[in-house]
Protein backbone atom coordinates (compact mmCIF):
# COMPACT_ATOMS: atom_id res chain seq x y z
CA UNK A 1 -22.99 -12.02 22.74
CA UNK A 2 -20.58 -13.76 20.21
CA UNK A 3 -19.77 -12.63 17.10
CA UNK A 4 -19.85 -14.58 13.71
CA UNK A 5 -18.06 -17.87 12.68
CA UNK A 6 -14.92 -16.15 11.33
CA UNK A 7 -14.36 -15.01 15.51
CA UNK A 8 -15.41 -16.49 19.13
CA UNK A 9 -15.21 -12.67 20.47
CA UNK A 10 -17.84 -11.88 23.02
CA UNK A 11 -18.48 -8.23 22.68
CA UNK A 12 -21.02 -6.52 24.70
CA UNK A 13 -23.99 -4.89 23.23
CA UNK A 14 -25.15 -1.40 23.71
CA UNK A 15 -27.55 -0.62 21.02
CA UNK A 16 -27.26 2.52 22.69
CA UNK A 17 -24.52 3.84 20.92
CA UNK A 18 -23.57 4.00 17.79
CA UNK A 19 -20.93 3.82 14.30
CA UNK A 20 -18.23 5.30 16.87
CA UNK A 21 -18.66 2.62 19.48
CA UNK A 22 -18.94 -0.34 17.25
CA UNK A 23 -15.51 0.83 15.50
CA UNK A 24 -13.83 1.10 18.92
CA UNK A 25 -15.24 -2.36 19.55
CA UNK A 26 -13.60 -4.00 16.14
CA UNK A 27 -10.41 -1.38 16.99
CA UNK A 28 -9.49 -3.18 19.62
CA UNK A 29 -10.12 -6.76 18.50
CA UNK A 30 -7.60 -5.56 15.84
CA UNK A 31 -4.81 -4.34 17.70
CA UNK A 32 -5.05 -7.24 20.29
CA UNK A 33 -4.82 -9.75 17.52
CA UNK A 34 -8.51 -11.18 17.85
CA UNK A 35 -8.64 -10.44 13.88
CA UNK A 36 -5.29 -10.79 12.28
CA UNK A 37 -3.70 -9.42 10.02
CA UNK A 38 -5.23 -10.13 6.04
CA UNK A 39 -7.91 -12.26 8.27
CA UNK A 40 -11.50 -11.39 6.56
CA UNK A 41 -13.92 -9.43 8.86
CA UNK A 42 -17.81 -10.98 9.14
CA UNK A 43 -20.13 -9.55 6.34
CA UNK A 44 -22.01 -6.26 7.04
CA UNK A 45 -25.07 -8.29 7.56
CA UNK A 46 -23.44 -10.15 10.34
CA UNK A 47 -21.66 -7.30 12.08
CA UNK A 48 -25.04 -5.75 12.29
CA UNK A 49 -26.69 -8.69 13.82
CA UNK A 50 -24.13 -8.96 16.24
CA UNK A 51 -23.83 -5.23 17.04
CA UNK A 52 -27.70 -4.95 17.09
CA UNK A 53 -26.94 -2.28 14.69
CA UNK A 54 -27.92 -0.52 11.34
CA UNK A 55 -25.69 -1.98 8.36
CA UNK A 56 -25.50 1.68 7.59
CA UNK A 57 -24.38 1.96 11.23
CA UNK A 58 -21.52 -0.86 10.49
CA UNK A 59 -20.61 0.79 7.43
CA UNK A 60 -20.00 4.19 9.29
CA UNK A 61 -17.80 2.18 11.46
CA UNK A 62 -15.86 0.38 8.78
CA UNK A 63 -15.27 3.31 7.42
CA UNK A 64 -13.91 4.81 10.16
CA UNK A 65 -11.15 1.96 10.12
CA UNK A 66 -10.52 2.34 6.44
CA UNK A 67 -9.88 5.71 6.96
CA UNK A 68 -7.23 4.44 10.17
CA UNK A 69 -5.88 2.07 7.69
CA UNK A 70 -6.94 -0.68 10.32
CA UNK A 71 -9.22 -2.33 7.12
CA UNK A 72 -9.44 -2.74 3.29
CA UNK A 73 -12.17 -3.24 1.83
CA UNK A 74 -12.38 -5.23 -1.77
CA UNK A 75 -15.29 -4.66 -3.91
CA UNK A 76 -16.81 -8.11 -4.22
CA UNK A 77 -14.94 -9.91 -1.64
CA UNK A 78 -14.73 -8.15 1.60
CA UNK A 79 -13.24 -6.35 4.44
CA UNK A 80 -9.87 -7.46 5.68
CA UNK A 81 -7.70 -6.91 8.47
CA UNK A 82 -4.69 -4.08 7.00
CA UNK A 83 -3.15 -3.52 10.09
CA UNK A 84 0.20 -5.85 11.38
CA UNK A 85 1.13 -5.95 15.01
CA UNK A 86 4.28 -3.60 15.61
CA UNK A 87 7.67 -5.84 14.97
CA UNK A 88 5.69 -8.10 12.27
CA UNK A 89 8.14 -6.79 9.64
CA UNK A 90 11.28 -5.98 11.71
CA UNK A 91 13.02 -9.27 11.60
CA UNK A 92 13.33 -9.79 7.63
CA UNK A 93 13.72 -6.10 7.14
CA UNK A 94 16.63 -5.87 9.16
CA UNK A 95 18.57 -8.49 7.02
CA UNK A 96 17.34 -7.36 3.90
CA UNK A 97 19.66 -4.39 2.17
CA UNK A 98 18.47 -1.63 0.01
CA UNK A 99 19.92 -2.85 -3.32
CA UNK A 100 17.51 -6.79 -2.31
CA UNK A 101 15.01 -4.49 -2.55
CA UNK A 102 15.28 -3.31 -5.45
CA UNK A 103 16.40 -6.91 -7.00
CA UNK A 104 12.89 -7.89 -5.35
CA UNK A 105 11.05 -5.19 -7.23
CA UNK A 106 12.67 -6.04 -10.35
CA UNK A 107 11.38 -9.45 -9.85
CA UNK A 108 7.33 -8.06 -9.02
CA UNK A 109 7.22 -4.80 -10.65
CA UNK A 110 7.40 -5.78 -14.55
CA UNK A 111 4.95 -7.92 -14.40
CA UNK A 112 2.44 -5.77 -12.40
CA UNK A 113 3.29 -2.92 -14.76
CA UNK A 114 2.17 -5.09 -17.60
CA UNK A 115 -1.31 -6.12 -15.44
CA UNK A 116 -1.84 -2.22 -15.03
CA UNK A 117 -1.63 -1.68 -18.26
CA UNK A 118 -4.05 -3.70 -19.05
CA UNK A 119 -6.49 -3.25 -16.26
CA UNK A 120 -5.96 0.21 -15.26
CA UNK A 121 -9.79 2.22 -15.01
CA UNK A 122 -9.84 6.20 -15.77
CA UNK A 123 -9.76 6.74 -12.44
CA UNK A 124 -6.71 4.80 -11.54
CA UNK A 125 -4.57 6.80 -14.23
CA UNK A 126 -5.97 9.61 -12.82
CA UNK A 127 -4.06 8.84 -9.59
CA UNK A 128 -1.02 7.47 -11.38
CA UNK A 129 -1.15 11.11 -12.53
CA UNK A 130 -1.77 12.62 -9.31
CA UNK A 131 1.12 10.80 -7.92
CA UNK A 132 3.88 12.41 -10.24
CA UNK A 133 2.55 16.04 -10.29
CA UNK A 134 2.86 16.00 -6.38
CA UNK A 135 6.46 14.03 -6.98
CA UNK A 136 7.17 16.94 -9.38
CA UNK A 137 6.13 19.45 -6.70
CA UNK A 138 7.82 18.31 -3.88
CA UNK A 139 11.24 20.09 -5.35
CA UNK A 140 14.04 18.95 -3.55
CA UNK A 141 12.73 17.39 -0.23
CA UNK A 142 14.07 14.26 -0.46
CA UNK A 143 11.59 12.93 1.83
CA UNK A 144 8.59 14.69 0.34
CA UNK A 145 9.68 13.30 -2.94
CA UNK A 146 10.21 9.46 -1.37
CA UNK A 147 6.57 9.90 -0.10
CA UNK A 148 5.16 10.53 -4.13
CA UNK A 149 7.30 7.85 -5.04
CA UNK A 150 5.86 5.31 -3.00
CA UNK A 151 2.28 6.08 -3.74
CA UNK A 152 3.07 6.51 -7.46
CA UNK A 153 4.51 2.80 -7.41
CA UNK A 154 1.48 1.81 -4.98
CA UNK A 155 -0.91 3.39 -6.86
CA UNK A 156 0.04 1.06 -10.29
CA UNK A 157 0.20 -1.67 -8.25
CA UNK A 158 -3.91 -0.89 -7.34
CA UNK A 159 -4.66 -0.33 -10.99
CA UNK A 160 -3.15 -4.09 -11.62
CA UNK A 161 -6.65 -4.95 -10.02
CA UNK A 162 -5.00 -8.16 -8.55
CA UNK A 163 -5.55 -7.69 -4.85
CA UNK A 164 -2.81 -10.14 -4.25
CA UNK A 165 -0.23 -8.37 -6.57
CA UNK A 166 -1.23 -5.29 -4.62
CA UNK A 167 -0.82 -6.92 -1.03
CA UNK A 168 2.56 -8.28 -2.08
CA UNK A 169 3.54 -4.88 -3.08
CA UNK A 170 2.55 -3.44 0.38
CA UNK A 171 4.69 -5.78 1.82
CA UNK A 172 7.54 -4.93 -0.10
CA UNK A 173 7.08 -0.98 0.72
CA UNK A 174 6.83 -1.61 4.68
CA UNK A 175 10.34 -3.13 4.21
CA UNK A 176 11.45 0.41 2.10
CA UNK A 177 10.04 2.22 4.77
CA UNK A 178 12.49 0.47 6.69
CA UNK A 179 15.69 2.64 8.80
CA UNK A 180 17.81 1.23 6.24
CA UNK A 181 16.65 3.55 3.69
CA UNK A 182 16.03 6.45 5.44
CA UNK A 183 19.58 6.34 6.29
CA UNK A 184 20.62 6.27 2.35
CA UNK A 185 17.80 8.75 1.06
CA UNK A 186 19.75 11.50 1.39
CA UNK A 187 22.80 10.46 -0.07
CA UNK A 188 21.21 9.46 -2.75
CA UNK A 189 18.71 11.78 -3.69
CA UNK A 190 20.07 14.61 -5.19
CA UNK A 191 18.43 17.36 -7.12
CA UNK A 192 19.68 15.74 -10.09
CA UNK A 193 18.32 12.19 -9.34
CA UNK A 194 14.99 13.66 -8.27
CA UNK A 195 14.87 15.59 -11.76
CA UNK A 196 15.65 11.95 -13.18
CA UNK A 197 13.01 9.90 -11.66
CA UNK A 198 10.32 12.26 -11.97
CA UNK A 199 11.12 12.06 -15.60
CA UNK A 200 11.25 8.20 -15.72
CA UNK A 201 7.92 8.38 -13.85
CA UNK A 202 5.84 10.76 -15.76
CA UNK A 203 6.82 8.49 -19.38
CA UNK A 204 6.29 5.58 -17.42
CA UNK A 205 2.72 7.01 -16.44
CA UNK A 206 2.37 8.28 -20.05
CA UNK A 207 3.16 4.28 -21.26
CA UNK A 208 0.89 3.01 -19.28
CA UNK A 209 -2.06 5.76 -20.09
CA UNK A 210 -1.57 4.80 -23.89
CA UNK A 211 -1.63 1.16 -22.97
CA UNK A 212 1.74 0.84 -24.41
CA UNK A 213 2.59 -2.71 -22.74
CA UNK A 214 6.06 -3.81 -23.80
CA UNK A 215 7.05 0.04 -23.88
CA UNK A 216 5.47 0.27 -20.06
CA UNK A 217 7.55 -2.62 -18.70
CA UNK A 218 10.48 -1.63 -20.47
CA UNK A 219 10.47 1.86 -18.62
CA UNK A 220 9.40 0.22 -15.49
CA UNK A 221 13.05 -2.08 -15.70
CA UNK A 222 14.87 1.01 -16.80
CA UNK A 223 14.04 2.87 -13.85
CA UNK A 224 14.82 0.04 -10.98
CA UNK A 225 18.14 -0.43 -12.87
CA UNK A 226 18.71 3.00 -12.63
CA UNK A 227 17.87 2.81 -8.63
CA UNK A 228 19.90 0.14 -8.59
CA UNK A 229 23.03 1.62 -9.43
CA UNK A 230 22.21 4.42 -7.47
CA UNK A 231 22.16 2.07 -4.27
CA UNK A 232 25.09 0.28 -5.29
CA UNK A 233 27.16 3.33 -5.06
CA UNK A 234 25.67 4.69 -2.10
CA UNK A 235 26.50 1.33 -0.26
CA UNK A 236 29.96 0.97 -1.80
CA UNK A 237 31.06 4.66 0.09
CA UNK A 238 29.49 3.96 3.58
C-alpha cells in the first residue's frame, strides 16, 4: 500500500491495530530518513486513508510524535518533520565558537523580540513568564538555570508567530547545546551572573508584556552584550 504524493513508502496495513502502531510506522520512516527533516507529513485525511484508520486514530498517533519531538505541528499549515538525523549539526557547530553565537543572536534576536511584541497571545506571555520563575528557581545550578534560559529565549521566539523565525531559532539553540558550551557554563555562570540574567530576563518579559517595543529590543541587545562579554573573558583565560 503506498502512501500519499509527498512519499513512495509502502507500509503495510493492519487495520488491526491501532494510534500506537501507525506512530511506530511514521517513527521509523522518520529516523530512516523516508521523511526528512522540516519535510511536511501527508494531511490527516490522507494518513487515514492510507493507514485504513480513524483521523482521530492518526491524530492519536501524531500526537504521540509531537510529544517525542519527532513532529510539529502548525495550526493552518501542517505537520512537519522536527527531528534531524544524529551528526546533522556537528560539522558547523564544531567551528562555530561561543562568542559567534552570540554575534548570531544579536543579529536574529532584536528583531524577533520586536515580532513578539507585537504578536505575542495571553498565553504565550504566560509561558514567557513561566520560563523566568523556573530560571529564578533553579538557584545556582548552572545547568538547571541554562535549561530556563533556553526555553525562555525559545519561548519568545514562538510568540513571534513566524514559524520560520522560530525554526531559525531552533537551529541556533542545537548549536548552544553544543560541547563547546557546556565546557564554558560553569566558568561562567556564577551566582552573581545568574542573579544578573534572571533580572535582565524578567524586565525583558515585563517589556514585552506591556508591548513596550523599542524598550523590548533594547533590553533584548543589552542582555546578549552582556553575554558577550561574559564569553569573551571566559575564552580569553582558557
Amino acid at each position: 500500500m503506498t502512501l500519499p504524493e509527498t512519499s513512495p513508502t509502502v507500509i503495510p496495513v493492519d487495520a488491526a491495530r491501532g494510534s500506537a502502531w501507525i506512530a511506530d510506522q511514521l517513527r521509523q520512516a522518520i529516523v530512516e530518513g523516508t521523511y526528512k527533516f522540516g519535510q511536511k507529513l501527508p494531511a490527516e485525511r490522507q494518513l487515514a486513508e492510507a493507514f485504513n484508520a480513524s483521523r482521530t486514530t492518526v491524530r492519536l498517533a501524531l500526537d504521540r510524535l509531537e510529544a517525542d519531538k519527532l513532529v510539529a505541528r502548525r495550526i493552518g499549515s501542517g505537520t512537519f518533520v522536527s527531528y534531524r538525523q544524529p551528526g546533522e549539526t556537528d560539522d558547523i557547530a564544531e567551528i562555530t565558537s561561543p562568542v559567534e553565537l552570540i554575534e548570531a543572536r544579536l543579529a536574529i534576536e532584536p528583531y524577533m523580540t520586536r515580532l513578539a511584541v507585537l504578536n505575542a497571545s495571553a498565553k504565550d506571555l504566560e509561558k514567557i513568564f513561566e520560563a523566568c520563575d523556573m530560571a529564578e528557581g533553579a538557584g545556582n545550578d548552572p545547568a538547571r538555570f541554562t535549561e530556563w534560559d533556553t526555553q525562555f529565549h525559545i519561548r519568545i521566539a514562538e510568540a513571534s508567530h513566524n514559524p520560520l523565525m522560530l525554526w531559525i531559532y531552533r537551529r541556533v539553540n542545537e548549536i548552544r547545546a553544543h560541547d563547546q558550551w557546556a565546557a564554558m557554563r560553569d566558568k561562567i555562570l556564577t551566582q552573581q551572573r545568574i542573579s544578573d540574567y534572571n533580572r535582565q530576563h524578567r524586565a525583558l518579559a515585563e517589556a514585552i508584556s506591556s508591548r513596550d517595543v523599542e524598550g523590548a529590543v533594547a533590553m533584548v541587545t543589552s542582555h546578549l552584550h552582556y553575554a558577550r562579554r561574559q564569553l569573551m573573558g571566559a575564552e580569553g583565560s582558557v
